[in-house]
Protein backbone atom coordinates (compact mmCIF):
# COMPACT_ATOMS: atom_id res chain seq x y z
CA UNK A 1 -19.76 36.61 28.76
CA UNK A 2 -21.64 34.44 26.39
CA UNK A 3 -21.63 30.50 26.67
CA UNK A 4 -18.99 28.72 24.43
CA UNK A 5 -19.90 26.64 20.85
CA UNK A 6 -19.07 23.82 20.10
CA UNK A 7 -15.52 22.74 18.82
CA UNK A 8 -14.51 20.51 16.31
CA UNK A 9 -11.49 18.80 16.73
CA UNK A 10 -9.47 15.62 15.72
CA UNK A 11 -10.00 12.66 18.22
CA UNK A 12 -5.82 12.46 18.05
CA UNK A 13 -5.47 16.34 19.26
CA UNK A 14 -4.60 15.80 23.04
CA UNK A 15 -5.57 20.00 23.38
CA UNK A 16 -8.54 21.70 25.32
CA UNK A 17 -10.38 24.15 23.94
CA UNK A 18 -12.84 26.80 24.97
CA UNK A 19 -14.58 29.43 22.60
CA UNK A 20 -16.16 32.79 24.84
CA UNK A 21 -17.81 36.05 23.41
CA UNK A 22 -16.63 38.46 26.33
CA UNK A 23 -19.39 41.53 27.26
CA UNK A 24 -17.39 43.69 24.88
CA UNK A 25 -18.06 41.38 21.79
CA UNK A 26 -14.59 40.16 21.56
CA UNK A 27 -14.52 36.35 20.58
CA UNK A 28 -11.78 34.42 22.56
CA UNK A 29 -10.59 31.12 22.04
CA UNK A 30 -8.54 29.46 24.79
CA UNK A 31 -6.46 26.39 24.01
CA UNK A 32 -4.82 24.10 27.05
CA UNK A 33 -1.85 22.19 25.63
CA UNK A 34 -0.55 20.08 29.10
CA UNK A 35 2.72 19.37 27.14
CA UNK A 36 4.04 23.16 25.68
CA UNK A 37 6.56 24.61 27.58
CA UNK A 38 5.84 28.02 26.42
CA UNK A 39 2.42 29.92 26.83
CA UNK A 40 1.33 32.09 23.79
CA UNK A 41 -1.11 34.46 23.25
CA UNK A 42 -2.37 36.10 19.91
CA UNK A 43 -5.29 39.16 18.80
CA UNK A 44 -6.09 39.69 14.95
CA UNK A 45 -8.41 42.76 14.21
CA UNK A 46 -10.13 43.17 11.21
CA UNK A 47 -8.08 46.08 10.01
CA UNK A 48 -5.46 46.37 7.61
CA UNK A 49 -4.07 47.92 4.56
CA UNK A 50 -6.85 47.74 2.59
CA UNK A 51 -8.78 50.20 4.98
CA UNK A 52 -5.94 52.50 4.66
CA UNK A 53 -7.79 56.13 4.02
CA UNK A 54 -6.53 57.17 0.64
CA UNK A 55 -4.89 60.02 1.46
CA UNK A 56 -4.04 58.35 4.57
CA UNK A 57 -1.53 54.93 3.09
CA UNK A 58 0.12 53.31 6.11
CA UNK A 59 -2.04 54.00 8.51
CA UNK A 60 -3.00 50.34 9.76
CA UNK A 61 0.49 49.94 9.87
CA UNK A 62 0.78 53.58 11.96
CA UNK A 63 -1.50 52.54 14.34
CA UNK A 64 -0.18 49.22 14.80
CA UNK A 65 3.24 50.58 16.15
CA UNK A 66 1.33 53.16 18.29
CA UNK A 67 -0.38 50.30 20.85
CA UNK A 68 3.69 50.08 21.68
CA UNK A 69 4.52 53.40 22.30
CA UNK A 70 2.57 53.90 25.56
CA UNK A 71 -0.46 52.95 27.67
CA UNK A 72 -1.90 54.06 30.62
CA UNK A 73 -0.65 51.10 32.58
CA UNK A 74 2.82 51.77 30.81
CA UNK A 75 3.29 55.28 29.68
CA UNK A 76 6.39 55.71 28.11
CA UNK A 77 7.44 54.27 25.09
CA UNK A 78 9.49 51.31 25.36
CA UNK A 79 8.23 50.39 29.04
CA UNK A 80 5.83 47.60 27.96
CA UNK A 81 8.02 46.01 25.62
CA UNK A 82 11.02 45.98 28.48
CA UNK A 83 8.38 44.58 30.90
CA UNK A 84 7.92 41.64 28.71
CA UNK A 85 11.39 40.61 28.37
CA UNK A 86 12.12 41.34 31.69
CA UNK A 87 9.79 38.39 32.61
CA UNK A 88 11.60 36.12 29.87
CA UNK A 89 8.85 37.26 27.05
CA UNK A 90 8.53 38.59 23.80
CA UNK A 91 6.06 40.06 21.58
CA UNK A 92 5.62 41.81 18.06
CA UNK A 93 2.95 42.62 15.89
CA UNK A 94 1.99 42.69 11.54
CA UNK A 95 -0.40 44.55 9.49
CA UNK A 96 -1.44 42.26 6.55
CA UNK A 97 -3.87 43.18 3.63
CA UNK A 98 -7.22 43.02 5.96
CA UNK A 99 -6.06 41.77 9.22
CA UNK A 100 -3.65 43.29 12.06
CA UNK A 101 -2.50 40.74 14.66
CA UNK A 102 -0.84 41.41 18.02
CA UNK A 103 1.35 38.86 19.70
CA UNK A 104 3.31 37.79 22.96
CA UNK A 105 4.70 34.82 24.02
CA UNK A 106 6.84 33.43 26.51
């Protein structure tokens, strides 16, 4: 994990923040909010429509619907998303243009 850069923020934003680069190149960034009463958690990917294959239309959005229907930690399809609201959570994802993003919060 590579050491964090430095963040700009507003001197009125009460938040913590903390940017990481983990081993696996994936760039993190980690915000403490003392006051929410929910916890959130968010991962865009560079992918979208626009790298649809040609003969291939729809498949970011394909793929985006697959990370739901099984993993090896939860192998059938609807298990992870019934583990999340069975611990008062939710989650969804979208596939714009250039961009998918994953999301959970609770």
């Amino acid at each position: 994990m590579q050491a964090s850069q430095s963040i700009y923020k507003s001197p009125n934003d009460h938040r913590q923040y903390r940017y990481l680069v983990l081993d696996n190149a994936l760039r993190v960034l980690l915000v403490e909010d003392q006051d929410a009463s929910q916890a959130a958690a968010s991962m865009a990917v560079g992918v979208g429509h626009f790298d649809d294959p040609a003969d291939r239309p729809g498949m970011a959005h394909f793929l985006e619907h697959m990370l739901f229907l099984g993993t090896e930690k939860f192998p059938d399809s609807g298990e992870y998303h019934a583990f999340i609201n069975q611990h008062g959570g939710s989650n969804n994802a979208w596939t714009g243009t250039e961009h998918t993003n994953f999301f959970h919060h609770q």
